[in-house]
N, C-alpha and C. Protein backbone atom coordinates (compact mmCIF):
# COMPACT_ATOMS: atom_id res chain seq x y z
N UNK A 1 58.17 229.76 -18.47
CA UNK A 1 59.13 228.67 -18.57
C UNK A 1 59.54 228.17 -17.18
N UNK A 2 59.96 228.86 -16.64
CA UNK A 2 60.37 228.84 -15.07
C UNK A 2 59.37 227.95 -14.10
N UNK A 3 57.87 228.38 -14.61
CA UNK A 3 56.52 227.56 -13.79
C UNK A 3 56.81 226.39 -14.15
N UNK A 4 56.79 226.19 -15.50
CA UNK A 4 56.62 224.77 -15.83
C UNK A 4 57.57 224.10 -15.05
N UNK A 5 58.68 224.60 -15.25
CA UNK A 5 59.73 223.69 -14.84
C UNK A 5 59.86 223.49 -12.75
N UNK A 6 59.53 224.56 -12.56
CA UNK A 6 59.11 224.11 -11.05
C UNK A 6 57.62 223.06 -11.02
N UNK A 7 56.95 223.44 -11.92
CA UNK A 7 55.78 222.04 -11.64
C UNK A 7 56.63 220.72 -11.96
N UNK A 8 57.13 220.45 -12.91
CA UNK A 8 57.82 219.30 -13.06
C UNK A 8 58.93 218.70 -12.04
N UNK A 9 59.45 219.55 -11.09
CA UNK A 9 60.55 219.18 -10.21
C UNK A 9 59.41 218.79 -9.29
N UNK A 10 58.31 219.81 -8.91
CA UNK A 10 57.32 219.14 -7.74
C UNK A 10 56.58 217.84 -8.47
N UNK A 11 56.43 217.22 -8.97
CA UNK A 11 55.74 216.73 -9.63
C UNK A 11 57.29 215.09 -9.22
N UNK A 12 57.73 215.52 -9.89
CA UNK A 12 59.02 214.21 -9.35
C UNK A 12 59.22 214.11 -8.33
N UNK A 13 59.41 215.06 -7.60
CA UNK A 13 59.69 214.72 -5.62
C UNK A 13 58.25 214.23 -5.22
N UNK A 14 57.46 213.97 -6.11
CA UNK A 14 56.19 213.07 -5.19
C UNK A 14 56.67 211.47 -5.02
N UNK A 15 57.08 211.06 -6.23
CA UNK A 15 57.61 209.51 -6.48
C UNK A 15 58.35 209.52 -5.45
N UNK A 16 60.15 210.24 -5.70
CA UNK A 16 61.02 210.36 -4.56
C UNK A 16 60.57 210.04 -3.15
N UNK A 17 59.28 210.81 -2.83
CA UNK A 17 59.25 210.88 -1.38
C UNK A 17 58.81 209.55 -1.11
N UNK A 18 57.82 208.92 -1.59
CA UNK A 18 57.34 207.75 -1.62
C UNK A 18 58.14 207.13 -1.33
N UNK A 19 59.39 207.13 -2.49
CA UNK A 19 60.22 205.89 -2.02
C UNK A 19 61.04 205.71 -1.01
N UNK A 20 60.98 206.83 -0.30
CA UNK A 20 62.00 207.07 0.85
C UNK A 20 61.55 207.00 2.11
N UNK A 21 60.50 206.90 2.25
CA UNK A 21 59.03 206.84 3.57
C UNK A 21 58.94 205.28 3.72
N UNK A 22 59.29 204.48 2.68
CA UNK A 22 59.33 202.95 3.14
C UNK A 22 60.45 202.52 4.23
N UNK A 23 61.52 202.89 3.87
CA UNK A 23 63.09 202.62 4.40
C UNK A 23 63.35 203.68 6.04
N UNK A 24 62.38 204.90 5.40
CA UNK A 24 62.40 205.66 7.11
C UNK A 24 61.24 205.03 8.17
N UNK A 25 60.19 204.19 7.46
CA UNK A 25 59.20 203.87 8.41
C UNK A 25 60.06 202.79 8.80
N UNK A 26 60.50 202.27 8.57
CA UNK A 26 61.22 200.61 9.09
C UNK A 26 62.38 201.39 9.76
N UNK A 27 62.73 201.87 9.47
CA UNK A 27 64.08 202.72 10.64
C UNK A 27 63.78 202.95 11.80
N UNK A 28 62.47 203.69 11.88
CA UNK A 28 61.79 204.31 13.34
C UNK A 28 60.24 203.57 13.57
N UNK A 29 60.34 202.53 13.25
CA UNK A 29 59.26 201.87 13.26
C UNK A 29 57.78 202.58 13.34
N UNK A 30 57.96 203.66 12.30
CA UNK A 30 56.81 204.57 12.54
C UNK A 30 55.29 203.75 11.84
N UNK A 31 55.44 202.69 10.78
CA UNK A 31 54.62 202.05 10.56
C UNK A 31 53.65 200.91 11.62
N UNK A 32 54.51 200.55 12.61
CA UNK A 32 53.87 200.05 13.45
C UNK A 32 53.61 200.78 14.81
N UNK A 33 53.87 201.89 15.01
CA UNK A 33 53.58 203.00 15.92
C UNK A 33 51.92 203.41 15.34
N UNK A 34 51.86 203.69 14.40
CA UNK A 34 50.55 204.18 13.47
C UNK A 34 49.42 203.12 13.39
N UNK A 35 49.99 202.03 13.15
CA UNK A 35 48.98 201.03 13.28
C UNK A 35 48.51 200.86 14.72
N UNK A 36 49.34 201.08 15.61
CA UNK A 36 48.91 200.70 17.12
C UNK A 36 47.76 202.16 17.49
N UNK A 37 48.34 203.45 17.23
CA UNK A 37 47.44 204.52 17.66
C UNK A 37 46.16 204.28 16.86
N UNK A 38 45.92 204.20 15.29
CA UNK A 38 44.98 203.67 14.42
C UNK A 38 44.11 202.62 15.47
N UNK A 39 44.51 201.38 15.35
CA UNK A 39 43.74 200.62 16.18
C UNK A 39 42.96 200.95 17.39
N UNK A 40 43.76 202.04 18.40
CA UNK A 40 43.32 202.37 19.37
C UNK A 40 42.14 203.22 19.55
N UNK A 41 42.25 203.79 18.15
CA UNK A 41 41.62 205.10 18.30
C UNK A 41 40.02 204.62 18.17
N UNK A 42 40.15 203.18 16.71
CA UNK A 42 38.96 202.79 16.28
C UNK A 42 38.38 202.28 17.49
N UNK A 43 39.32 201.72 18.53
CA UNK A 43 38.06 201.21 19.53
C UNK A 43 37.73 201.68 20.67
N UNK A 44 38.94 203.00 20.98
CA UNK A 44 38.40 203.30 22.10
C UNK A 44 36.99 204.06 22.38
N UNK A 45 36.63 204.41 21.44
CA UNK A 45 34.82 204.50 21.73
C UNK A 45 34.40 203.49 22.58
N UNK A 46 34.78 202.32 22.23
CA UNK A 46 33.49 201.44 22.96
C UNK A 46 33.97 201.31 23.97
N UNK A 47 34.63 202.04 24.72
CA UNK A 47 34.83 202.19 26.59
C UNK A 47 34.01 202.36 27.34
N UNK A 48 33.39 203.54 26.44
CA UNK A 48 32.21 204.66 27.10
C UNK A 48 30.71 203.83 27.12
N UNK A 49 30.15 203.93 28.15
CA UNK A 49 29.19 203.38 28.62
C UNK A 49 28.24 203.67 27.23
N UNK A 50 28.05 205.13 27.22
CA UNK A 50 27.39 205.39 26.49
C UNK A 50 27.12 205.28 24.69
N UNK A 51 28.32 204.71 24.56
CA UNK A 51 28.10 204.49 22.59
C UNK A 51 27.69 202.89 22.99
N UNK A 52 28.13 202.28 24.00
CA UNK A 52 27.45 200.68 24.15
C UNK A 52 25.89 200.60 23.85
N UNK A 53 25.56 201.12 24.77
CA UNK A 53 24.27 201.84 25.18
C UNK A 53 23.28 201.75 23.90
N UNK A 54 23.95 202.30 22.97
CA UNK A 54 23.20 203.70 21.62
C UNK A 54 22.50 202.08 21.33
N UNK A 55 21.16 202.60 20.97
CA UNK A 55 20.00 201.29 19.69
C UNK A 55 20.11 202.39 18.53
N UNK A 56 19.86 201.60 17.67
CA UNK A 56 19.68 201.76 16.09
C UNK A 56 18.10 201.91 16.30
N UNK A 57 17.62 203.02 15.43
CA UNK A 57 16.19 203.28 15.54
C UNK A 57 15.44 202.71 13.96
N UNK A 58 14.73 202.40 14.10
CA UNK A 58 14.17 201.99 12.71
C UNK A 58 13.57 202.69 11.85
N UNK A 59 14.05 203.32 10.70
CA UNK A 59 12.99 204.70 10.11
C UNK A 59 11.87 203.84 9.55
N UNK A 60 10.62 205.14 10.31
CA UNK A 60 9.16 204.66 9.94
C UNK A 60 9.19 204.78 8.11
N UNK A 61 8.49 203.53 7.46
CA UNK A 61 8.01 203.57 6.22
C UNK A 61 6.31 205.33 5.86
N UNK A 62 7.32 205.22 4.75
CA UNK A 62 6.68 206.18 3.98
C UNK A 62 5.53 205.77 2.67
N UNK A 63 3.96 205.64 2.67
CA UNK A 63 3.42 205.16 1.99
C UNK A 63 3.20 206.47 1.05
């Protein structure tokens, strides 16, 4: 009895948290902090000489 009822309290604090992660990201502007590291991350590869560099090889056909 006791399980169940702790699955069901975890089971509701999932919604809860959700809704409370909107109002704290706009507080600490953590949504646009995330988007800026996100962005950065996708491009800072192409700094490096070497991923510029890379060719795409063509796989040989198989008769």
């Amino acid at each position: 009895m006791l399980r169940r009822f702790m699955r069901l309290l975890s089971y509701t604090a999932i919604p809860v948290g959700q809704l409370c992660v909107g109002p704290l990201a706009d507080a600490f502007t953590v949504a646009l902090a995330a988007g800026v590291v996100h962005a950065a991350v996708a491009v800072l590869p192409l700094a490096s000489g070497a991923v510029r560099r890379l060719r795409h090889a063509v796989p040989s056909r198989r008769d």
